[in-house]
PDB file of N, CA and C in Angstrom:
ATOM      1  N   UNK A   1      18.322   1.309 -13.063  1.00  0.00           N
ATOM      2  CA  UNK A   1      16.955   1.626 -13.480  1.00  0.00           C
ATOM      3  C   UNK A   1      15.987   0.574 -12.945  1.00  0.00           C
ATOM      4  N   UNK A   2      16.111  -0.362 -13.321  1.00  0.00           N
ATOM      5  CA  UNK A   2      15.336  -1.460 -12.621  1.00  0.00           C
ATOM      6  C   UNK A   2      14.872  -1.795 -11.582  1.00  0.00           C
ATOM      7  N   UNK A   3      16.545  -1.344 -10.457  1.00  0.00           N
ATOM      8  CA  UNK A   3      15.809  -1.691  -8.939  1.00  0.00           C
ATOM      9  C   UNK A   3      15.478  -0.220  -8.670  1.00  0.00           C
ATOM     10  N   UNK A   4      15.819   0.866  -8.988  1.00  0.00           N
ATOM     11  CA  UNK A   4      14.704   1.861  -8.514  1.00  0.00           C
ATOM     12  C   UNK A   4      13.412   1.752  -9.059  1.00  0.00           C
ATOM     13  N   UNK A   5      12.729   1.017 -10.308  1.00  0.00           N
ATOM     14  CA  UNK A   5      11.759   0.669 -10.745  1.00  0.00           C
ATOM     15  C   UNK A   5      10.805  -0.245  -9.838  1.00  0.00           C
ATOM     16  N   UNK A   6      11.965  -1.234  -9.562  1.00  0.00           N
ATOM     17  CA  UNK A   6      11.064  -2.099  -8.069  1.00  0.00           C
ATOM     18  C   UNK A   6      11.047  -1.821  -6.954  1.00  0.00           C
ATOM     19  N   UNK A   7      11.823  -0.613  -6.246  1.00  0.00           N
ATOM     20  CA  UNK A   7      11.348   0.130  -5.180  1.00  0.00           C
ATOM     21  C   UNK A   7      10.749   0.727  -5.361  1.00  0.00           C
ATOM     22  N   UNK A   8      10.227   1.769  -6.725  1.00  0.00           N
ATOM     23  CA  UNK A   8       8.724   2.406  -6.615  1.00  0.00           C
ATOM     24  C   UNK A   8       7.754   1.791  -6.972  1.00  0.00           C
ATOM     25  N   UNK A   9       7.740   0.571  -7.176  1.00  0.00           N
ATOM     26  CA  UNK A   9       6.598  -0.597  -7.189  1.00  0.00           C
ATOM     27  C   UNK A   9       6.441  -1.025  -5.845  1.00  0.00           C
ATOM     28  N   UNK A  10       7.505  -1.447  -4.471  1.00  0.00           N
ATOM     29  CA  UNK A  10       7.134  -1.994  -3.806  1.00  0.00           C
ATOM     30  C   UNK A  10       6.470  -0.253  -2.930  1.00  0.00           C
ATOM     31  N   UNK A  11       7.344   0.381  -3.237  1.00  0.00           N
ATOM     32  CA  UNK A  11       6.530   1.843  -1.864  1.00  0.00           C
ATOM     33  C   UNK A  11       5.258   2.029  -2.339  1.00  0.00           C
ATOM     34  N   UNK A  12       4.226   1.603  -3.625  1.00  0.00           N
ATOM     35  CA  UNK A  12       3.512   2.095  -4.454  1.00  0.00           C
ATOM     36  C   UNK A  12       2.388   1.087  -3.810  1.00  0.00           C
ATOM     37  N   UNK A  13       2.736  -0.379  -3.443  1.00  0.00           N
ATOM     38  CA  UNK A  13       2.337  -1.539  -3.127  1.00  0.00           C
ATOM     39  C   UNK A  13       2.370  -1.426  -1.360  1.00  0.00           C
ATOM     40  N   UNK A  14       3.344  -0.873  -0.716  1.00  0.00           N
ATOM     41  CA  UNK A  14       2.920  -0.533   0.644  1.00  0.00           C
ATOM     42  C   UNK A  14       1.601  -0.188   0.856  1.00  0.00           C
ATOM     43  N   UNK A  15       2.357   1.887   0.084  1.00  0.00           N
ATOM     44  CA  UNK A  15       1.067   2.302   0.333  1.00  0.00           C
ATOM     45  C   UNK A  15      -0.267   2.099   0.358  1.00  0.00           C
ATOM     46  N   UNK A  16      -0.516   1.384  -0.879  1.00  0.00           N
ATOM     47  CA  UNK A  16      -1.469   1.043  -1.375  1.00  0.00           C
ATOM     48  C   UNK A  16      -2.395  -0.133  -0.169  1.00  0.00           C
ATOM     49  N   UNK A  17      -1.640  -0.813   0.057  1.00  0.00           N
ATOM     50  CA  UNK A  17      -2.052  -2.202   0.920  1.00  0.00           C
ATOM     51  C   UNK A  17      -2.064  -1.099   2.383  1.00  0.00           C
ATOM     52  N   UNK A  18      -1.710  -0.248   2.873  1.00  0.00           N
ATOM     53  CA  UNK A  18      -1.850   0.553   4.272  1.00  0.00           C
ATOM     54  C   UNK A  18      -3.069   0.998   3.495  1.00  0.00           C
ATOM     55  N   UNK A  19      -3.503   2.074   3.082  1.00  0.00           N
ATOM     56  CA  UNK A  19      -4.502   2.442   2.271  1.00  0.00           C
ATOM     57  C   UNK A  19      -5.979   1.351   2.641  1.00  0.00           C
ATOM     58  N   UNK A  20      -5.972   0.472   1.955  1.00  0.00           N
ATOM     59  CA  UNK A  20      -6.620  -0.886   1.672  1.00  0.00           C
ATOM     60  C   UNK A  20      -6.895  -1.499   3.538  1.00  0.00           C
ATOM     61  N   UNK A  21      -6.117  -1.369   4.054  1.00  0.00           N
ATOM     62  CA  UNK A  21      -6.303  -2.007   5.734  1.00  0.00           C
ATOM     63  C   UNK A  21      -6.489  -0.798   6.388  1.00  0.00           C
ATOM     64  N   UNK A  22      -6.570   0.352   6.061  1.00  0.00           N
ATOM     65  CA  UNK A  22      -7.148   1.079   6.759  1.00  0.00           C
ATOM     66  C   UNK A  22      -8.645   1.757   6.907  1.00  0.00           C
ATOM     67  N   UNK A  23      -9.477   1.721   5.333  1.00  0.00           N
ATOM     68  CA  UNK A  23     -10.211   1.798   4.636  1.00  0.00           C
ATOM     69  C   UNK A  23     -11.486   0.272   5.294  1.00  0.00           C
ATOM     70  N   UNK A  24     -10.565  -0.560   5.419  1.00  0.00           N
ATOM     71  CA  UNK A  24     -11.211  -1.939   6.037  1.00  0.00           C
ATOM     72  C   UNK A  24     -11.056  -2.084   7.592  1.00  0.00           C
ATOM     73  N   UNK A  25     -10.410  -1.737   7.835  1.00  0.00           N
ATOM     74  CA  UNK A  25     -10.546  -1.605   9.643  1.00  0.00           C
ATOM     75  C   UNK A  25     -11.794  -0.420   9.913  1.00  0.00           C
ATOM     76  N   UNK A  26     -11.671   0.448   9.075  1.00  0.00           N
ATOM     77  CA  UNK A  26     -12.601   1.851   9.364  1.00  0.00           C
ATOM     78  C   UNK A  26     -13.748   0.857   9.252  1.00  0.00           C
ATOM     79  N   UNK A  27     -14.187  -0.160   7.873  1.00  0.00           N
ATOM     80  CA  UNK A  27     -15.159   0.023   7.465  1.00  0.00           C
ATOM     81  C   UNK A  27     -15.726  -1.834   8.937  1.00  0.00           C
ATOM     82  N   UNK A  28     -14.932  -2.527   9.246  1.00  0.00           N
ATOM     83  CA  UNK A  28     -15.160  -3.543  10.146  1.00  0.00           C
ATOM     84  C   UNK A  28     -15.555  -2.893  11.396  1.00  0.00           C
ATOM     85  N   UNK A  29     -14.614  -1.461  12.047  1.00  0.00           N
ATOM     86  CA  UNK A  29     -14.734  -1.589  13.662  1.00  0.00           C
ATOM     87  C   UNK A  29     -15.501  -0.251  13.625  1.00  0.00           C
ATOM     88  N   UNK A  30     -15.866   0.827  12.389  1.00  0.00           N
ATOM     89  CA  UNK A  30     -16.231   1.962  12.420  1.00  0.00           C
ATOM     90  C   UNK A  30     -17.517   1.726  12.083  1.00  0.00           C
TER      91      UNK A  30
END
């Protein structure tokens, strides 16, 4: 339970941070 708990924290924390640098590249070079 746990480490599937912290693999859907870290895929949750990917996404999130791709999300976040993409949103900021748009908003720096766009």
């Amino acid at each position: 339970m746990k480490k599937s708990n912290i693999a859907r924290i870290i895929m949750n924390g990917v996404i999130v941070a791709s999300v976040v640098v993409a949103l900021t590249s748009g908003f720096a070079f766009g």
